[in-house]
Protein backbone atom coordinates (compact mmCIF):
# COMPACT_ATOMS: atom_id res chain seq x y z
CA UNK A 1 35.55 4.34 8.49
CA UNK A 2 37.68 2.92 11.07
CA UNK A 3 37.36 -1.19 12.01
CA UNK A 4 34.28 -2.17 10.43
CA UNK A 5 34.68 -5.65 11.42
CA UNK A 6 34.51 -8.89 9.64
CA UNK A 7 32.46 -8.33 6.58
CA UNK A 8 30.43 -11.63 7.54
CA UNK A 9 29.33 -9.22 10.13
CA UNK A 10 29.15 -6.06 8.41
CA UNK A 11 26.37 -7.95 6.02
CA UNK A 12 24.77 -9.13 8.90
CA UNK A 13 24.78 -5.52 10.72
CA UNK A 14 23.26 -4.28 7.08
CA UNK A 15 20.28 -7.32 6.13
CA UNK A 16 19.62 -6.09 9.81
CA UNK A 17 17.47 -3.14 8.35
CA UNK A 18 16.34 -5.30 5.19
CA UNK A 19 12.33 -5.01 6.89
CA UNK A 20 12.26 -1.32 7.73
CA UNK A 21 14.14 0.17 4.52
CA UNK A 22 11.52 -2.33 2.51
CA UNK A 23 8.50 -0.12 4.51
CA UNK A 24 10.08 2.81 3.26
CA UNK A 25 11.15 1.98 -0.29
CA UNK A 26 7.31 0.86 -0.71
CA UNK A 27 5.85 4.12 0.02
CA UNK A 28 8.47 5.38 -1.47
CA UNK A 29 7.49 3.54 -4.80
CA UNK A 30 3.92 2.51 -4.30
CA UNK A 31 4.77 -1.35 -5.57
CA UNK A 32 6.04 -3.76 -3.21
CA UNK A 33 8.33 -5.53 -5.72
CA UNK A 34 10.31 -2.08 -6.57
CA UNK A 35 10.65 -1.77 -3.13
CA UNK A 36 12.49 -5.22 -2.53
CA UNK A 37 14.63 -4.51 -5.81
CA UNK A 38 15.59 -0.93 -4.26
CA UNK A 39 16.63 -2.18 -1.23
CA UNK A 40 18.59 -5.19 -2.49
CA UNK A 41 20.48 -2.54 -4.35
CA UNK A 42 20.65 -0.14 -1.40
CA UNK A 43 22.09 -3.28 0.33
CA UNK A 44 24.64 -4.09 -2.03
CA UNK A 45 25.94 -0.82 -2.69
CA UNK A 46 26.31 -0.46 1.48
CA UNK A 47 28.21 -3.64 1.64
CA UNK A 48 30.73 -2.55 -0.86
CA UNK A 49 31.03 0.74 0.30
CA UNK A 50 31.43 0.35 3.72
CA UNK A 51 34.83 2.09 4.03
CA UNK A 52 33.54 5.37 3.18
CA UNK A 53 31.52 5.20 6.13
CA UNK A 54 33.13 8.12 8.09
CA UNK A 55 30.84 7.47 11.05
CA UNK A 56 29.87 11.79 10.77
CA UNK A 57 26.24 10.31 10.77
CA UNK A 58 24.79 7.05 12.14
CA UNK A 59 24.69 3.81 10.45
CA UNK A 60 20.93 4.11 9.93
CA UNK A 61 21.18 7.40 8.56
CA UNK A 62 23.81 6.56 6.50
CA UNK A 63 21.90 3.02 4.71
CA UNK A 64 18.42 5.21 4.74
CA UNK A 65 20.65 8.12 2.44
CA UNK A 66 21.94 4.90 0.00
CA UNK A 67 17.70 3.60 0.05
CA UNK A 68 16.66 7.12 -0.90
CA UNK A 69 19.07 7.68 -3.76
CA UNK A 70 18.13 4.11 -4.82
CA UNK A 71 14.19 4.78 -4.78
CA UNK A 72 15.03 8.23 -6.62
CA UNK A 73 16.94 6.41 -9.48
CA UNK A 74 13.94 4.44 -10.18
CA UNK A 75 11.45 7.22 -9.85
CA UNK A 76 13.91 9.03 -12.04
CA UNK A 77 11.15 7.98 -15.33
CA UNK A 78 8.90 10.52 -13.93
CA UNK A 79 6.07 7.90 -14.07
CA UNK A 80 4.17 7.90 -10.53
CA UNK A 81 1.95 5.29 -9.26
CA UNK A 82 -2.06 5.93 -8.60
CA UNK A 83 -5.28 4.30 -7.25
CA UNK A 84 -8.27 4.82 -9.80
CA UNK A 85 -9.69 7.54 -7.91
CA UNK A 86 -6.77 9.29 -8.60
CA UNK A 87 -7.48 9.72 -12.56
CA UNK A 88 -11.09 9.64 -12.91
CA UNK A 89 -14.51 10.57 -11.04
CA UNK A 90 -16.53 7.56 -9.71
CA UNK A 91 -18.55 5.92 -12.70
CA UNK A 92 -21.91 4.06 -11.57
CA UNK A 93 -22.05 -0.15 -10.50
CA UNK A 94 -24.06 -1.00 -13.50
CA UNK A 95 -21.84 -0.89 -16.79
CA UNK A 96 -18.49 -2.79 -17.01
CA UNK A 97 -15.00 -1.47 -17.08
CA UNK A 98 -13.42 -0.48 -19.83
CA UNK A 99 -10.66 -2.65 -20.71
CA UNK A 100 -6.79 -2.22 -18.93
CA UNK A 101 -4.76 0.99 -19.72
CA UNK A 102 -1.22 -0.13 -20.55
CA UNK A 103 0.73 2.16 -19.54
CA UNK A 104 -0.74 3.56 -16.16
CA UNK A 105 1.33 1.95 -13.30
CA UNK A 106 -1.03 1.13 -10.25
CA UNK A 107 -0.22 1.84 -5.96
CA UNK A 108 0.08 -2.32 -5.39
CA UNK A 109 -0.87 -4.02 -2.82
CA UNK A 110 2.45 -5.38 0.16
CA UNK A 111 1.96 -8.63 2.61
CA UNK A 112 1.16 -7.54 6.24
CA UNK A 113 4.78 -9.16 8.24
CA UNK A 114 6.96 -6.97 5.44
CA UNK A 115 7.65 -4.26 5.07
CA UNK A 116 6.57 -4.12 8.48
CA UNK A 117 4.14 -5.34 10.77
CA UNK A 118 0.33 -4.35 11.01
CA UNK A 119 0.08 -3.18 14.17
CA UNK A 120 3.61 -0.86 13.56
CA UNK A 121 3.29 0.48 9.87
CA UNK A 122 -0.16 1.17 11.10
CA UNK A 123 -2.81 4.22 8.70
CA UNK A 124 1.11 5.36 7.25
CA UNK A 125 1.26 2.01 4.84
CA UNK A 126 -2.92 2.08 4.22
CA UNK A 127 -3.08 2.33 -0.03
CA UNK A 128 -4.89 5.76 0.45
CA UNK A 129 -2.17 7.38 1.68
CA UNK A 130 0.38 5.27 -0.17
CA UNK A 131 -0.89 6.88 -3.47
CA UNK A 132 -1.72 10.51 -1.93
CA UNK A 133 2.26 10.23 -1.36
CA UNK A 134 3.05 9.61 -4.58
CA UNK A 135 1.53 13.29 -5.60
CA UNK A 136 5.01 14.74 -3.77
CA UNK A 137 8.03 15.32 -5.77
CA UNK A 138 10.76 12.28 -4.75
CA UNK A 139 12.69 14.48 -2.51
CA UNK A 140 9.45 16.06 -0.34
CA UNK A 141 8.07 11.95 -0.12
CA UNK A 142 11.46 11.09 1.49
CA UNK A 143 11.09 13.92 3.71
CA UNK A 144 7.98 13.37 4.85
CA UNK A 145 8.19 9.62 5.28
CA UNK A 146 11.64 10.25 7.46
CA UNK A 147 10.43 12.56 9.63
CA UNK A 148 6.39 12.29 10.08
CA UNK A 149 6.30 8.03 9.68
CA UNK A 150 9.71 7.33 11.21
CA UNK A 151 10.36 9.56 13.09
CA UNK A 152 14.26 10.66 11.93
CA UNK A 153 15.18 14.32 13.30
CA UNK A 154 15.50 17.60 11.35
CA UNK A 155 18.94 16.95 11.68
CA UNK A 156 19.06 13.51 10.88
CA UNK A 157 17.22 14.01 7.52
CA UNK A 158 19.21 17.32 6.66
CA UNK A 159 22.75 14.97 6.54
CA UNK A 160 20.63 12.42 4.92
CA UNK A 161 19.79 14.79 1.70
CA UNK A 162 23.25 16.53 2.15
CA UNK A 163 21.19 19.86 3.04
CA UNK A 164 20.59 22.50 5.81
CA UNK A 165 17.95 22.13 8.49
CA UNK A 166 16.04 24.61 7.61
CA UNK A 167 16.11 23.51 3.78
CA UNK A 168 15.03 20.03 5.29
CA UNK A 169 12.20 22.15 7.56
CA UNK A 170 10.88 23.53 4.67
CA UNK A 171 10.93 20.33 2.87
CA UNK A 172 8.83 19.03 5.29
CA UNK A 173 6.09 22.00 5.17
CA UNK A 174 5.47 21.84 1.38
CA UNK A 175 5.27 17.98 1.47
CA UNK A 176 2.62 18.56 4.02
CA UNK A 177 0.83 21.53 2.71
CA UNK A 178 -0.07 19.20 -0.65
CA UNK A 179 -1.21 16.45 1.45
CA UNK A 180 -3.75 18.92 2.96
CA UNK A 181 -4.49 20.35 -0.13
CA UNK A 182 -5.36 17.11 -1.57
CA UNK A 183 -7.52 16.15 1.69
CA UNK A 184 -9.63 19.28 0.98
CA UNK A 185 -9.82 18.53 -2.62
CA UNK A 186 -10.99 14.80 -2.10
CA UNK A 187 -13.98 13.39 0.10
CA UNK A 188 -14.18 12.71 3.76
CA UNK A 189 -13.48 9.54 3.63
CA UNK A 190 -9.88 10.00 2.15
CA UNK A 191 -9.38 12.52 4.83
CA UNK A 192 -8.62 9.60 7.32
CA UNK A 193 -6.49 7.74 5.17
CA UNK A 194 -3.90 10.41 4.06
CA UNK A 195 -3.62 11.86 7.92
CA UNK A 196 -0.70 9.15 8.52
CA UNK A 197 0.86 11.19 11.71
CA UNK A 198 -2.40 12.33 13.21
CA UNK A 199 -4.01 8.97 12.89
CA UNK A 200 -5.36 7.00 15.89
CA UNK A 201 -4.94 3.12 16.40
CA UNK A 202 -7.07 1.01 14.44
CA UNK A 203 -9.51 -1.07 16.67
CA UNK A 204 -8.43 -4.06 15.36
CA UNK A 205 -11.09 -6.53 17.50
CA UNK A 206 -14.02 -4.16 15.45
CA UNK A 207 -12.01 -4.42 12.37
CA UNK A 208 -11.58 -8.10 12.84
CA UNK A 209 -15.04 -8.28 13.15
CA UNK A 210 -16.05 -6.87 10.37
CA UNK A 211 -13.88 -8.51 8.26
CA UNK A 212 -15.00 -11.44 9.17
CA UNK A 213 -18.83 -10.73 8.62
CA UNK A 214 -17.98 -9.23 5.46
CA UNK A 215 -16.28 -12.76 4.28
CA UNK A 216 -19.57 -14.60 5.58
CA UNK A 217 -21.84 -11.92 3.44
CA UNK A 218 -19.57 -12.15 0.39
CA UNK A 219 -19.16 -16.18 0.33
CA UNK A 220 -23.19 -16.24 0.84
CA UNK A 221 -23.57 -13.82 -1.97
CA UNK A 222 -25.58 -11.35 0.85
CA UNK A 223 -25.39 -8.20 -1.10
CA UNK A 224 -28.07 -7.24 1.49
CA UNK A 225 -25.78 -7.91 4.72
CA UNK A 226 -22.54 -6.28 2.50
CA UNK A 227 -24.26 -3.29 2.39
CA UNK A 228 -25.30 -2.79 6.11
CA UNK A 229 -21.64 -3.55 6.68
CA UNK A 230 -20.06 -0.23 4.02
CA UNK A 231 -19.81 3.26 4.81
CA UNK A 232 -21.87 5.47 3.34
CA UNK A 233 -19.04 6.93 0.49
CA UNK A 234 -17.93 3.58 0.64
CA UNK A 235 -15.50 2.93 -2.63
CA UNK A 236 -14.46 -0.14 -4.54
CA UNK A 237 -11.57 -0.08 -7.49
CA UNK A 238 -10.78 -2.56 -9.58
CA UNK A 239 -6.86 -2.42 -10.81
CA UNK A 240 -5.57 -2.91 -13.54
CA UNK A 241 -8.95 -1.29 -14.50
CA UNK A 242 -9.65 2.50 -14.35
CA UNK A 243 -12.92 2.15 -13.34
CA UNK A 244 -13.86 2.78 -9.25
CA UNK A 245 -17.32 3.05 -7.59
CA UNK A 246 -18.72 5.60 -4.74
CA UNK A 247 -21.20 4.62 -2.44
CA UNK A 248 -23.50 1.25 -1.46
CA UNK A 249 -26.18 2.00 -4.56
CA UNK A 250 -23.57 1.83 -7.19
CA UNK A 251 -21.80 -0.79 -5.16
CA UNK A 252 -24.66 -3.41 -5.07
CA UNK A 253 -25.79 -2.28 -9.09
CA UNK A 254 -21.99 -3.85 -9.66
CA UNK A 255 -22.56 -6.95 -7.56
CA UNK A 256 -25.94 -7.85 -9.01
CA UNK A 257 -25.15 -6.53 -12.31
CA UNK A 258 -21.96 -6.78 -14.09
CA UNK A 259 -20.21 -8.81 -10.92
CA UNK A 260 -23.02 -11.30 -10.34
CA UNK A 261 -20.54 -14.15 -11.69
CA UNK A 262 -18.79 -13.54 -8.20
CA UNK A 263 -21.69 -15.11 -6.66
CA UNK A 264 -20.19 -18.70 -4.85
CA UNK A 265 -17.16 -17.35 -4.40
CA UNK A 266 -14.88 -18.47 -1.40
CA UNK A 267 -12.31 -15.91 0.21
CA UNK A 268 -9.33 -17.39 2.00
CA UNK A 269 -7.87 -14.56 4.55
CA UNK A 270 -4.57 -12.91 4.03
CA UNK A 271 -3.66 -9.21 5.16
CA UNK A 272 -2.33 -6.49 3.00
CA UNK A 273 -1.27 -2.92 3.99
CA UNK A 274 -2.02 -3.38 7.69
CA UNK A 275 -5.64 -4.08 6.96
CA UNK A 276 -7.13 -7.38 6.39
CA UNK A 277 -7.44 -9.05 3.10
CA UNK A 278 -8.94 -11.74 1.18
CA UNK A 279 -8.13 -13.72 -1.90
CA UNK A 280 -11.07 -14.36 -3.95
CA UNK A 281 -11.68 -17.63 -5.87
CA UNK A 282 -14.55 -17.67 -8.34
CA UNK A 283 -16.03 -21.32 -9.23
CA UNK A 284 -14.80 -23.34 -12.11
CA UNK A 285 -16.56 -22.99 -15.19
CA UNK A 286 -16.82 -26.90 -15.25
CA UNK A 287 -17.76 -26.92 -11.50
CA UNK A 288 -14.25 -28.23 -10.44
CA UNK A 289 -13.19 -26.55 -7.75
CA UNK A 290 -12.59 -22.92 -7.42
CA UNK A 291 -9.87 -20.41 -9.76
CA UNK A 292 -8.29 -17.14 -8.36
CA UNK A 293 -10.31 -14.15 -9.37
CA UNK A 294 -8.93 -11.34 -7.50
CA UNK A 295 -6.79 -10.27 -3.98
CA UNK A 296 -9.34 -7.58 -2.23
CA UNK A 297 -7.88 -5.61 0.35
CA UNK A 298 -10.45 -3.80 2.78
CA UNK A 299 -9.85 -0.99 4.78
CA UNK A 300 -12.13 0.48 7.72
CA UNK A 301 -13.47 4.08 9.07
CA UNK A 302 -15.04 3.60 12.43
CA UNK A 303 -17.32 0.72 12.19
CA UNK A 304 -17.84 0.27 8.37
CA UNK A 305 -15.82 -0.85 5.62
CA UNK A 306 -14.82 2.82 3.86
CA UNK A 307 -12.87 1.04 0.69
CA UNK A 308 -12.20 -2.24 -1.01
CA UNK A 309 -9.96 -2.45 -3.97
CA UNK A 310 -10.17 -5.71 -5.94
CA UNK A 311 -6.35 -6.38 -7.64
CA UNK A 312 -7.23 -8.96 -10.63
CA UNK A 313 -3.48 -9.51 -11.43
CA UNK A 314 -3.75 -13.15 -8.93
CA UNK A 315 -0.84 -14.89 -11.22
CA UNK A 316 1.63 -12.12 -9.44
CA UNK A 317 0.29 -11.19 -6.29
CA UNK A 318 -1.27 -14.31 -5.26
CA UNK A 319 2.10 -16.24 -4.86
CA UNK A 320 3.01 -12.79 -3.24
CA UNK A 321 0.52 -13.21 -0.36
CA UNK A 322 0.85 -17.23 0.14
CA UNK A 323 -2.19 -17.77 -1.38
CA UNK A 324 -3.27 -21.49 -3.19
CA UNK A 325 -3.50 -21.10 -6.60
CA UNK A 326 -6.60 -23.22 -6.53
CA UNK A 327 -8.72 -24.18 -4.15
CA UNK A 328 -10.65 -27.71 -4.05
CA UNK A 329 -13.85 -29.21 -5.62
CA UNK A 330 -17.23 -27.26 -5.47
């Protein structure tokens, strides 16, 4: 490349796309901390290569191709990342999990202002269709991310991959042939979550809404009131567990039954994936104050809540999300 400038300002032309390549790397990768480690690296190895920057391609392009090669080097295990209703049919609300699987890797939850904001990243960063991405083969995910989520050309993508345009066009229809193949294959209320480009605006006032009756009925204990408020294929997961419930019968068997110690809980807001989110604090054993139980992130079809998945790992993604790690005295 020609005059670059200083490289003060070269780093600061670069850390310029730190949010939006951490959107990508994440559904990419499925785990939010991956996704800052790839782009630090994608970063890094920018910065010190900036002279081979020929200027053929745009400076976006040209940082997105270093991100991708980056995110394919750690996906290079062959390892992918999955919700619980990925691996295994629903299982009823009134037996217990079985304990942790070591060695399945889970989609994890990201904070709402990075990668990007809610009302940008939108259905396209929603944990549903996070995890139905991470059925594609590395190459096909970039491709589809690129072009259907943000919006990069034919064109721009083929010089990104190093490929033709119509290699890059075909890409782009078997990435989205499996994502309808998996819609078919999975319930209706998946269908909305995978459909990234076709999706409408969320109505976030209704959303808010419900959110915030669902934190009343949960802190009150009103399995009653939670019920009127799910869908009717409602799920709820449980990572790290395997175990994930269908509907508001098994739902409410797991709150009055194995759950029932989440009764006095308190939920402190947060957002996660674009969608709104709570952490949960169970009451101390000894009745002083309340200890983290678990970050639930809630996600919405139409009017109802259509999904909650309960992350139990708080010592990681609590900090993550700005949340206390204790709250006061009962």
């Amino acid at each position: 490349m020609g005059d670059t400038g200083a490289p003060g300002a070269v780093a600061e032309e670069l850390e310029e796309y730190r949010g939006e390549l951490t959107g990508y790397c994440y559904r990419m990768l499925g785990s939010y901390a991956e996704a800052e480690d790839a782009v630090q690296e994608a970063l890094v190895r920018a910065w010190r290569n900036i002279d081979r920057f020929e200027g053929r391609s745009a400076l976006r392009t040209w940082v997105y191709r270093i991100a991708t090669n980056a995110c394919l080097d750690s996906l290079a295990s062959g390892k992918r990342r999955a919700l619980p209703m990925d691996l295994s049919g629903p299982s009823g609300g009134d037996t217990p999990p079985a304990p942790p699987q070591g060695d399945l890797l889970w989609v994890e939850p990201c904070p709402a202002g990075d990668p990007e904001a809610a009302a940008t990243a939108g259905e396209s960063v929603r944990l549903a269709f996070v995890a139905a991405l991470q059925h594609l083969p590395p190459r096909q995910r970039a491709t589809l991310i690129l072009r259907d989520v943000l919006g990069f050309s034919a064109r721009e993508v083929a010089d990104l991959h190093g490929c033709t345009v119509a290699s890059a066009n075909s890409s782009l229809q078997r990435a989205r042939a499996t994502l309808a193949d998996r819609r078919q294959a999975t319930d209706a209320a998946t269908d909305e979550a995978t459909d990234a480009a076709a999706a409408r605006p969320s109505d976030d006032t209704v959303h808010r809404v419900l959110a915030e009756r669902y934190a009343t009925a949960f802190s009150r204990y009103d399995v009653e009131e939670l019920n009127m408020l799910l869908h009717v294929d409602a799920t709820l997961c449980l990572p790290p567990y395997a175990k994930w419930m269908r509907g508001a019968p098994d739902i409410h068997a797991w709150l009055t039954g194995p759950a029932v110690g989440c009764r006095g809980s308190r939920l402190v807001p947060t957002t996660a994936n674009g969608s709104p989110a709570f952490g949960q604090y169970r009451p101390h054993p000894d009745g002083a104050g309340y200890v983290p139980w678990a970050l639930q992130v809630v996600e919405f079809r139409g009017d109802r809540i259509s999904g909650i998945a309960a992350y139990r790992d708080t010592d990681r993604f609590f900090p993550l999300f700005g949340l206390p790690d204790r709250l006061g005295e009962v």
